[in-house]
PDB file of N, CA and C in Angstrom:
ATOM      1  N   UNK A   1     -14.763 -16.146  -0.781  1.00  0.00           N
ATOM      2  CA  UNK A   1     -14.983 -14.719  -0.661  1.00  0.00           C
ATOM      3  C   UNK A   1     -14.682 -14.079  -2.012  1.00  0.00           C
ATOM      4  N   UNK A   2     -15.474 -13.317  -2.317  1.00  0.00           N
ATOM      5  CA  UNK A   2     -15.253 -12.659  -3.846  1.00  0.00           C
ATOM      6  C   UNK A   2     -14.112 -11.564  -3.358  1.00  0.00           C
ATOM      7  N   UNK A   3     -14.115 -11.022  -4.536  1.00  0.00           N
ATOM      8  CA  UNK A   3     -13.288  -9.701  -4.839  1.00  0.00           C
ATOM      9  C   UNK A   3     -13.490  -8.824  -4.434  1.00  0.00           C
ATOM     10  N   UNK A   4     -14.455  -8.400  -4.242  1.00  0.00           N
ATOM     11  CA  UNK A   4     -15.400  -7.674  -3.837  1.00  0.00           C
ATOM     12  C   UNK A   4     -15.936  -7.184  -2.202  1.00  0.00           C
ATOM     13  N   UNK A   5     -15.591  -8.828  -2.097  1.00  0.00           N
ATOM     14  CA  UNK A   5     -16.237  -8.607  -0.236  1.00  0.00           C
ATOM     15  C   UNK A   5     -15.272  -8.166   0.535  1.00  0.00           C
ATOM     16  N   UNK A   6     -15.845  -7.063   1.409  1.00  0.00           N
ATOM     17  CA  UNK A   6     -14.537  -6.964   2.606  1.00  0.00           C
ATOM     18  C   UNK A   6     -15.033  -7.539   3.459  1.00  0.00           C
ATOM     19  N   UNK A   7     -13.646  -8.087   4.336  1.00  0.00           N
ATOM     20  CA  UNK A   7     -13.463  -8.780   5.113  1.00  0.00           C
ATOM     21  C   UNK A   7     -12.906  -7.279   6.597  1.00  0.00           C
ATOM     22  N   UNK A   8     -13.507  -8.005   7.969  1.00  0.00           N
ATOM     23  CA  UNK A   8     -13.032  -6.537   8.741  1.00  0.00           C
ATOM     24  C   UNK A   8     -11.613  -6.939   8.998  1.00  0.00           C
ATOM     25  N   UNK A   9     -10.836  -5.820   9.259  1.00  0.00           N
ATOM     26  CA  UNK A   9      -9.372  -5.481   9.528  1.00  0.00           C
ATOM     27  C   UNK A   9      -9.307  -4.778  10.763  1.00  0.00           C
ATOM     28  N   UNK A  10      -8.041  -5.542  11.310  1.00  0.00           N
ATOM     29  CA  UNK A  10      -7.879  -4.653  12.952  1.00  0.00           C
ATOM     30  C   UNK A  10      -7.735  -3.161  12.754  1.00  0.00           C
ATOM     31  N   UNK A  11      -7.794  -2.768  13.691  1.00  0.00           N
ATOM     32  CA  UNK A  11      -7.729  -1.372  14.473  1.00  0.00           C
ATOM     33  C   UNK A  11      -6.171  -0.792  14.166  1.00  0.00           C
ATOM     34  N   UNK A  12      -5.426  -1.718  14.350  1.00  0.00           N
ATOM     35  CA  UNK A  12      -3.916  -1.417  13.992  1.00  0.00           C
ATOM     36  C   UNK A  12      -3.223  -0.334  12.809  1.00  0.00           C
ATOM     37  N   UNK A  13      -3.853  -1.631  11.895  1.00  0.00           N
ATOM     38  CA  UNK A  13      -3.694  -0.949   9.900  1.00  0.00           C
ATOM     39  C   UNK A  13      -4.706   0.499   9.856  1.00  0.00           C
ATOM     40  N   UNK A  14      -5.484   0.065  10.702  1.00  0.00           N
ATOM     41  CA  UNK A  14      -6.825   1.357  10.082  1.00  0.00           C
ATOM     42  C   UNK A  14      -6.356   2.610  10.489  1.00  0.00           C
ATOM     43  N   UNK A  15      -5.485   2.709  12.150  1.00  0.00           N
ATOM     44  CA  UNK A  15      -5.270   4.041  12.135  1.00  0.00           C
ATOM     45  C   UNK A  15      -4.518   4.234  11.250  1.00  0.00           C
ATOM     46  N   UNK A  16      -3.443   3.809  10.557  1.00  0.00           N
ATOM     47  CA  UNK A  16      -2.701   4.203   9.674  1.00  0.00           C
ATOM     48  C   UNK A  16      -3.299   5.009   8.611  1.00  0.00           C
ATOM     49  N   UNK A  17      -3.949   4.342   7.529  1.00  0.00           N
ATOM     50  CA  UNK A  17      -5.354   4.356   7.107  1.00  0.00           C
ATOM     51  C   UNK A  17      -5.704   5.480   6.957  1.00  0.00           C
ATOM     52  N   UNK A  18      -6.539   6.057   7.788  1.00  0.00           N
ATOM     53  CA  UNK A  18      -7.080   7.068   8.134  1.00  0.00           C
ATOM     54  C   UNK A  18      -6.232   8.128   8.210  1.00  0.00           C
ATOM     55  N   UNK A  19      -4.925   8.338   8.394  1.00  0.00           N
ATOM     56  CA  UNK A  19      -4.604   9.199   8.693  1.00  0.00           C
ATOM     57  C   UNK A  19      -3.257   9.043   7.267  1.00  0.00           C
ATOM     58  N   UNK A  20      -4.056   8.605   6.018  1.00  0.00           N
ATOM     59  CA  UNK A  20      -3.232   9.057   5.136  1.00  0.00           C
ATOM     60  C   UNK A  20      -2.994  10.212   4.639  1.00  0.00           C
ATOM     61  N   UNK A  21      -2.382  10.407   3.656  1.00  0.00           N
ATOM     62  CA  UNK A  21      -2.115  11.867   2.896  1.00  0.00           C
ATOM     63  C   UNK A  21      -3.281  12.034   2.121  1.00  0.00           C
ATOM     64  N   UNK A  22      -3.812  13.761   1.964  1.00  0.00           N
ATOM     65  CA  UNK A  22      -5.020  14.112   1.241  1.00  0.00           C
ATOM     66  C   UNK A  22      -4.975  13.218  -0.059  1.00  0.00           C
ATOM     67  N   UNK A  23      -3.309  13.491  -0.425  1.00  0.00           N
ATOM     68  CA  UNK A  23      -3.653  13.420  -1.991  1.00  0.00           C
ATOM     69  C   UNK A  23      -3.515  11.909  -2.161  1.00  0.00           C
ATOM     70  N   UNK A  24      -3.172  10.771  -1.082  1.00  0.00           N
ATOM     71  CA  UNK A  24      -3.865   9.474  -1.426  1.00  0.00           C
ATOM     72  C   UNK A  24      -5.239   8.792  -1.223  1.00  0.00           C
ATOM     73  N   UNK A  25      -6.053   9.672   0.019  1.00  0.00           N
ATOM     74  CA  UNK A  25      -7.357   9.016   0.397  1.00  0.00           C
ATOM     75  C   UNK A  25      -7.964   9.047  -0.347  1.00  0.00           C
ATOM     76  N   UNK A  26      -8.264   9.670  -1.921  1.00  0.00           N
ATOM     77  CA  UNK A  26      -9.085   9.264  -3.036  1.00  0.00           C
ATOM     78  C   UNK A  26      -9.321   8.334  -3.337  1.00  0.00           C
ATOM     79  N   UNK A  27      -7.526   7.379  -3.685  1.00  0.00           N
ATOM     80  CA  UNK A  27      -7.377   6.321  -4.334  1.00  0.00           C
ATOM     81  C   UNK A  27      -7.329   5.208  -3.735  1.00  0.00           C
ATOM     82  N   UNK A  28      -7.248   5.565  -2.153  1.00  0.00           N
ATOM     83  CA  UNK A  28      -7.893   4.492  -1.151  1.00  0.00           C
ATOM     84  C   UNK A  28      -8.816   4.264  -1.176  1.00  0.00           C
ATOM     85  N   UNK A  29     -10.033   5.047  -0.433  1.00  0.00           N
ATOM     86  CA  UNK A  29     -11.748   5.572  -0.923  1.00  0.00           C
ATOM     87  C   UNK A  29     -11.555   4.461  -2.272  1.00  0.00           C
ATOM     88  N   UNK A  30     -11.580   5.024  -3.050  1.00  0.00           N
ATOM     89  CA  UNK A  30     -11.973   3.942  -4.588  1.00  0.00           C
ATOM     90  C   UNK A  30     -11.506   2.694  -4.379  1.00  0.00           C
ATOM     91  N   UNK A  31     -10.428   2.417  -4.391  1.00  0.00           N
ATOM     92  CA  UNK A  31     -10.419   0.859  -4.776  1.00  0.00           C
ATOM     93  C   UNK A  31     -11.242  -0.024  -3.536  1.00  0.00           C
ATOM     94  N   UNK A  32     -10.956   0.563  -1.696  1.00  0.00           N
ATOM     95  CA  UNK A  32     -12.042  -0.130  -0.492  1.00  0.00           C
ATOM     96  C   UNK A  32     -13.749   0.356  -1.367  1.00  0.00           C
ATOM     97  N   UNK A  33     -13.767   0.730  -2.129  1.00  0.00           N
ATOM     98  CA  UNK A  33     -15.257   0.639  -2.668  1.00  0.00           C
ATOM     99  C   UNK A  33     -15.509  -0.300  -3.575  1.00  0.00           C
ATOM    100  N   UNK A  34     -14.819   0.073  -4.663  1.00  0.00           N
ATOM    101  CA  UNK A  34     -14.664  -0.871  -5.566  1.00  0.00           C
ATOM    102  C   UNK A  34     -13.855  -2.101  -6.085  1.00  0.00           C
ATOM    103  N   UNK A  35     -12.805  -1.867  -5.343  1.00  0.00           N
ATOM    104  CA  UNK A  35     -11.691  -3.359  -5.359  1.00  0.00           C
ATOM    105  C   UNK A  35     -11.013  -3.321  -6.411  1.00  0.00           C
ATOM    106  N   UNK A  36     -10.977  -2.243  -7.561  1.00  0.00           N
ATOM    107  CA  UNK A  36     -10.109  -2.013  -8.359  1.00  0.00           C
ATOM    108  C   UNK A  36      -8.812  -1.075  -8.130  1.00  0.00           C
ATOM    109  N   UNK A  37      -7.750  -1.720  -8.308  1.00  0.00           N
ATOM    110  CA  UNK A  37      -6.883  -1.042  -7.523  1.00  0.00           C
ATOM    111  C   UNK A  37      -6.076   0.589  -8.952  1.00  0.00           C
ATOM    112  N   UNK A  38      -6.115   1.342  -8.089  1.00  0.00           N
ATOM    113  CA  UNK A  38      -6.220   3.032  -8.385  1.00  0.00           C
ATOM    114  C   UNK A  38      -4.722   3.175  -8.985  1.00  0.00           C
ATOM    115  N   UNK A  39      -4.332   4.003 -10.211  1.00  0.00           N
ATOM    116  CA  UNK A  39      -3.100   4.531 -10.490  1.00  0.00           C
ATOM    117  C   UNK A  39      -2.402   5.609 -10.114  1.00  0.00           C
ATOM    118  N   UNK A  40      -2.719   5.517  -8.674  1.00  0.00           N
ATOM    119  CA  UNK A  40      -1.720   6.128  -7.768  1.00  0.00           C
ATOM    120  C   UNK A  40      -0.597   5.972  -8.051  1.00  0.00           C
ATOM    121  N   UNK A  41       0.456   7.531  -7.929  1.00  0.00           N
ATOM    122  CA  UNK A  41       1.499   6.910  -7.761  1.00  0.00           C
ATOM    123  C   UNK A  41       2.368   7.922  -6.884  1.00  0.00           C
ATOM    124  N   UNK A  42       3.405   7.512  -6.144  1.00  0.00           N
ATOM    125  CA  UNK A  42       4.407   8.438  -5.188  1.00  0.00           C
ATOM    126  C   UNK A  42       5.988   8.099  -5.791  1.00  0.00           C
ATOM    127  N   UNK A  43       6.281   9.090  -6.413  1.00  0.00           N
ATOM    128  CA  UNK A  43       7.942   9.062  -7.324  1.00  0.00           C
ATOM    129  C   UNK A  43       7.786   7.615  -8.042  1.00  0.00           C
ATOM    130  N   UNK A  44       8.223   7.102  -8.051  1.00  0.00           N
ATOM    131  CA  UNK A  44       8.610   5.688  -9.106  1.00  0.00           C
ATOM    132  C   UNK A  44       7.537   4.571  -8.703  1.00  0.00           C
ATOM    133  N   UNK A  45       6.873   4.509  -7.275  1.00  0.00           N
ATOM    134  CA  UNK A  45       6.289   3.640  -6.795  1.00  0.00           C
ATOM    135  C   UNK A  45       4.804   3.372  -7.498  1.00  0.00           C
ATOM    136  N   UNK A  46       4.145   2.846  -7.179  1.00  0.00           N
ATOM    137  CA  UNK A  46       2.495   2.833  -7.467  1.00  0.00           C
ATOM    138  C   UNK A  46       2.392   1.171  -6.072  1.00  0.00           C
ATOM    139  N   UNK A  47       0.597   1.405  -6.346  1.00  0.00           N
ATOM    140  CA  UNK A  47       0.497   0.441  -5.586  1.00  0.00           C
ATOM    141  C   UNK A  47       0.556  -1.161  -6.646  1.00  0.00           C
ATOM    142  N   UNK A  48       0.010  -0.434  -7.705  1.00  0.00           N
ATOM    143  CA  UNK A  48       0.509  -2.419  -8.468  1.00  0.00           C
ATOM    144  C   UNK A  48       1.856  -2.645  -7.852  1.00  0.00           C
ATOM    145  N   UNK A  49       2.637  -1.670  -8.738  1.00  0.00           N
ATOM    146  CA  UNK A  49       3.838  -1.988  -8.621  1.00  0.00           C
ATOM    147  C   UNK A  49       4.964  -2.780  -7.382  1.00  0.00           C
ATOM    148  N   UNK A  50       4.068  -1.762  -5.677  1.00  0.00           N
ATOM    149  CA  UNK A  50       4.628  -2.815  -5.063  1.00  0.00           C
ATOM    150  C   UNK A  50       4.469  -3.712  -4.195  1.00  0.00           C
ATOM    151  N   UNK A  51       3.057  -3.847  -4.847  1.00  0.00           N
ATOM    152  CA  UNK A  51       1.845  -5.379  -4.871  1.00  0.00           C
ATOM    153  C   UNK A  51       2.808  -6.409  -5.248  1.00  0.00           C
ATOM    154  N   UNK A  52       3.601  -6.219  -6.626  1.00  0.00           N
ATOM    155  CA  UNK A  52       3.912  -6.787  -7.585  1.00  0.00           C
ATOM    156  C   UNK A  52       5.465  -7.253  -7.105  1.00  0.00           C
ATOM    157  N   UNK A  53       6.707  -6.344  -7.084  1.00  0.00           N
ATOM    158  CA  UNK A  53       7.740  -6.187  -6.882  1.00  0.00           C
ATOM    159  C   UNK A  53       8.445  -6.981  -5.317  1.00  0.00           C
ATOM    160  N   UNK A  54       7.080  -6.160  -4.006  1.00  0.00           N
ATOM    161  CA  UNK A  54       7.620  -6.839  -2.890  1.00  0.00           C
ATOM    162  C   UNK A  54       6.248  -7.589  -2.211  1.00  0.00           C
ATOM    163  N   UNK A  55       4.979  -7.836  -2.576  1.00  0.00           N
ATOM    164  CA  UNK A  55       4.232  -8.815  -2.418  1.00  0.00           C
ATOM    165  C   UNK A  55       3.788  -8.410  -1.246  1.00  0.00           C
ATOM    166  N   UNK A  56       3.327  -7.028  -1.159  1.00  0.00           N
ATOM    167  CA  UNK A  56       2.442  -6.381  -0.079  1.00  0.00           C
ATOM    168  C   UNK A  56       1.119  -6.511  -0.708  1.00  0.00           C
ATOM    169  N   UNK A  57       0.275  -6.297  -0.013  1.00  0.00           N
ATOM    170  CA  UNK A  57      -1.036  -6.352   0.167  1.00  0.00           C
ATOM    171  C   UNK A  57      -1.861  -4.577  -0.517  1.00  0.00           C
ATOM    172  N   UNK A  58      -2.638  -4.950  -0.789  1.00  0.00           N
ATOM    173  CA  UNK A  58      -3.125  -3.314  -1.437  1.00  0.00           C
ATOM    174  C   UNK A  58      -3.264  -2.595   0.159  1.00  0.00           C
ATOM    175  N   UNK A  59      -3.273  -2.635   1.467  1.00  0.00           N
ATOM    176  CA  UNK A  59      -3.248  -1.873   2.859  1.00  0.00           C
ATOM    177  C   UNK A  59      -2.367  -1.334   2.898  1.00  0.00           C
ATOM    178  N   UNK A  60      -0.877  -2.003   3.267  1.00  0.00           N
ATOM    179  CA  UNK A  60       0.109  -2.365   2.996  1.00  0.00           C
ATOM    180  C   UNK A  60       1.084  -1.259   1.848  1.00  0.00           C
ATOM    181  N   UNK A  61       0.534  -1.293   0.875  1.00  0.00           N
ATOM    182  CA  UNK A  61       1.130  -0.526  -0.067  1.00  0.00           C
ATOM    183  C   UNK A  61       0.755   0.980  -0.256  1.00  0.00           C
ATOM    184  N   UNK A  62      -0.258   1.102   0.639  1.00  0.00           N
ATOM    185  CA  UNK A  62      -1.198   2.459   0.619  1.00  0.00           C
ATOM    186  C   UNK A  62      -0.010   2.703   1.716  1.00  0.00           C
ATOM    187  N   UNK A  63       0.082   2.723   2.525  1.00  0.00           N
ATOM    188  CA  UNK A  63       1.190   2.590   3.699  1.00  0.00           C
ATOM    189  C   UNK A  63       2.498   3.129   3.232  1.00  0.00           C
ATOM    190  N   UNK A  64       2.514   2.406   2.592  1.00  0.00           N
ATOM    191  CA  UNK A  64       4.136   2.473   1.785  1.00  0.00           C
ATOM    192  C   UNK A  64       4.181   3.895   0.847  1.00  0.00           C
ATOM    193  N   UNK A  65       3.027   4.067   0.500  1.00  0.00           N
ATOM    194  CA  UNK A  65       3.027   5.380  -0.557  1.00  0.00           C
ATOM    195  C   UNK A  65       3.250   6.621   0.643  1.00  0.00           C
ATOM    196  N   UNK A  66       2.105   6.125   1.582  1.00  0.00           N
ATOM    197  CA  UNK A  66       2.125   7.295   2.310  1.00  0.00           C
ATOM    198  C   UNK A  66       3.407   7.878   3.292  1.00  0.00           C
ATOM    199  N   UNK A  67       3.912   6.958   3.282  1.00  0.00           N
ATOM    200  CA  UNK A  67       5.742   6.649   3.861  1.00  0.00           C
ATOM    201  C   UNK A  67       6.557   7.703   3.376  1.00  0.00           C
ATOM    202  N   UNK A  68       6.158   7.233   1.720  1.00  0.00           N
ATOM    203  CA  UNK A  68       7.403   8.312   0.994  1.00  0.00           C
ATOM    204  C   UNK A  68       6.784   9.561   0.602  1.00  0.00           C
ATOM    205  N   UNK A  69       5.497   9.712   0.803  1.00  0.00           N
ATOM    206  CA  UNK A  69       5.454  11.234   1.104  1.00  0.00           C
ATOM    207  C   UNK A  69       5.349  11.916   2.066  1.00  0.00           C
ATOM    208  N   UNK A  70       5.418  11.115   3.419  1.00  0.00           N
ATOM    209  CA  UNK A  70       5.912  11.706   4.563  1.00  0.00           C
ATOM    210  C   UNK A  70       7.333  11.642   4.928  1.00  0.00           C
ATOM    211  N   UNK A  71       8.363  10.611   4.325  1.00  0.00           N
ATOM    212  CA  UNK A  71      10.035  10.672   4.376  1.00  0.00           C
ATOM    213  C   UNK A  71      10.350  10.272   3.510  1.00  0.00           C
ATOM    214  N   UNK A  72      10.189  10.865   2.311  1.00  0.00           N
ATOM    215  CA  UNK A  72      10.921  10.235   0.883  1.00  0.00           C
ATOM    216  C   UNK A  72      12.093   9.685   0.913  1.00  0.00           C
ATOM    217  N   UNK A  73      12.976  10.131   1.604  1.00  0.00           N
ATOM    218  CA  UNK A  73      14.333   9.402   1.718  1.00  0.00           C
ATOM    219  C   UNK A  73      14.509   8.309   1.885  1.00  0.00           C
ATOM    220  N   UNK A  74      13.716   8.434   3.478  1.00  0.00           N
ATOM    221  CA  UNK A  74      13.922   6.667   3.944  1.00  0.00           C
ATOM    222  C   UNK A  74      13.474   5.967   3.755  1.00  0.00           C
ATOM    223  N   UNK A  75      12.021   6.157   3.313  1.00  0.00           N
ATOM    224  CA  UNK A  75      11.107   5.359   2.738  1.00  0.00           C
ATOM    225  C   UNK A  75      11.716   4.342   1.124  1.00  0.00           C
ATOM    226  N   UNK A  76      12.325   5.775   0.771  1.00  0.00           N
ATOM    227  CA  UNK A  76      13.040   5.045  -1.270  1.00  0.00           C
ATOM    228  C   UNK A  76      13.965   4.040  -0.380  1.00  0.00           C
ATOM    229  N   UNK A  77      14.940   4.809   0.583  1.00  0.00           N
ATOM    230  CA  UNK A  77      16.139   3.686   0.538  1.00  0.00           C
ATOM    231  C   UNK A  77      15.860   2.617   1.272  1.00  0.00           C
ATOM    232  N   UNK A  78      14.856   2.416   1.723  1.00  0.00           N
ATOM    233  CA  UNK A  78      14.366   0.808   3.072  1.00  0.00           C
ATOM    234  C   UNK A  78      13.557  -0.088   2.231  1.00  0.00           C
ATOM    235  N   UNK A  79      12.580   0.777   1.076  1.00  0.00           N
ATOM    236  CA  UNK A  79      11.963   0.182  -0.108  1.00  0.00           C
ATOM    237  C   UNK A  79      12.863  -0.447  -1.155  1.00  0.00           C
ATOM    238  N   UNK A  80      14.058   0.475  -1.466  1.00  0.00           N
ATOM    239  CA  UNK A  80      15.252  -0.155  -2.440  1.00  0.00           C
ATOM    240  C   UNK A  80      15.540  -1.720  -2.054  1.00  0.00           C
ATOM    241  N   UNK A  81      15.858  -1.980  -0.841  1.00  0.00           N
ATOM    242  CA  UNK A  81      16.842  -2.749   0.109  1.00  0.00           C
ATOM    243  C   UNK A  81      15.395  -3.745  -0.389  1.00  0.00           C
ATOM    244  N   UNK A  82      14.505  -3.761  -0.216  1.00  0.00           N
ATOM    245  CA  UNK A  82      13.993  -5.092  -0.598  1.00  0.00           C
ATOM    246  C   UNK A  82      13.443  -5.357   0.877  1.00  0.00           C
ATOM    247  N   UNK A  83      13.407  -7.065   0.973  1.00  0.00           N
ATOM    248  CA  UNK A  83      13.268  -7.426   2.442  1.00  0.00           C
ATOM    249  C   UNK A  83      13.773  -9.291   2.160  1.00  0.00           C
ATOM    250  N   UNK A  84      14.054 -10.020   3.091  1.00  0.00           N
ATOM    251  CA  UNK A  84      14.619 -11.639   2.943  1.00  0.00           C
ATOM    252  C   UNK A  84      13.109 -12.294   2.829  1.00  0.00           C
ATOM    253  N   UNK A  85      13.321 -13.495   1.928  1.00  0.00           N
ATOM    254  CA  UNK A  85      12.360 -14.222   1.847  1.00  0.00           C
ATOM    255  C   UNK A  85      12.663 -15.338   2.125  1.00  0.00           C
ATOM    256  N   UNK A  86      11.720 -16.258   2.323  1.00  0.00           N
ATOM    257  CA  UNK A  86      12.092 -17.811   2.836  1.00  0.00           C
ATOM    258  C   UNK A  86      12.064 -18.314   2.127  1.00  0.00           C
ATOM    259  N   UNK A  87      12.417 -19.286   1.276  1.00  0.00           N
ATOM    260  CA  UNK A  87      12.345 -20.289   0.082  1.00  0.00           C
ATOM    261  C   UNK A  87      12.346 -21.392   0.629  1.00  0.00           C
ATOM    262  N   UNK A  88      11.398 -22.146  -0.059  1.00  0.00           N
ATOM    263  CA  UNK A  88      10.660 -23.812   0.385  1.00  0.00           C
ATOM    264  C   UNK A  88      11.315 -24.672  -0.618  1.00  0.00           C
ATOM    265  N   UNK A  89      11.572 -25.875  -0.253  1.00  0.00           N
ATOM    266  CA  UNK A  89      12.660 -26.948  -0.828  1.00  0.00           C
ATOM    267  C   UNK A  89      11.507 -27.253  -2.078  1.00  0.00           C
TER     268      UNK A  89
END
């Protein structure tokens, strides 16, 4: 599958999705068009960044933006905290 191709996604992620913040559905819109991912950003976050940092998915991180501009608080401090990973021998 290229870069390019979408693949369909449940019903689950999408309402989320859809019912992001004005000022992120641009940079959603663009990159589900084009697959280049947008320099969005919400306080310190962006979506490279926590593509990069905690190994979410570009859905995923649209999610996460839209988090902390609907509860900045809890969103920074549950994002701070990280999450456990499994490590393979």
């Amino acid at each position: 599958m290229s870069s390019t191709t979408r693949r369909p996604i449940s019903k689950q992620p999408l309402r989320g999705l859809v019912d992001l913040q004005s000022e992120l559905m641009p940079a959603f819109e663009s990159w589900w068009s084009t697959g280049e991912l947008p320099d969005v950003e919400v306080g310190e976050y962006s979506v490279s960044r926590l593509m990069k940092e905690l190994a979410m998915n570009p859905m995923a991180a649209f999610l996460a933006l839209d988090w902390l501009v609907q509860e900045p608080d809890e969103a920074k401090q549950t994002l701070a905290k990280g999450y456990d990973r499994i490590v393979g021998p």
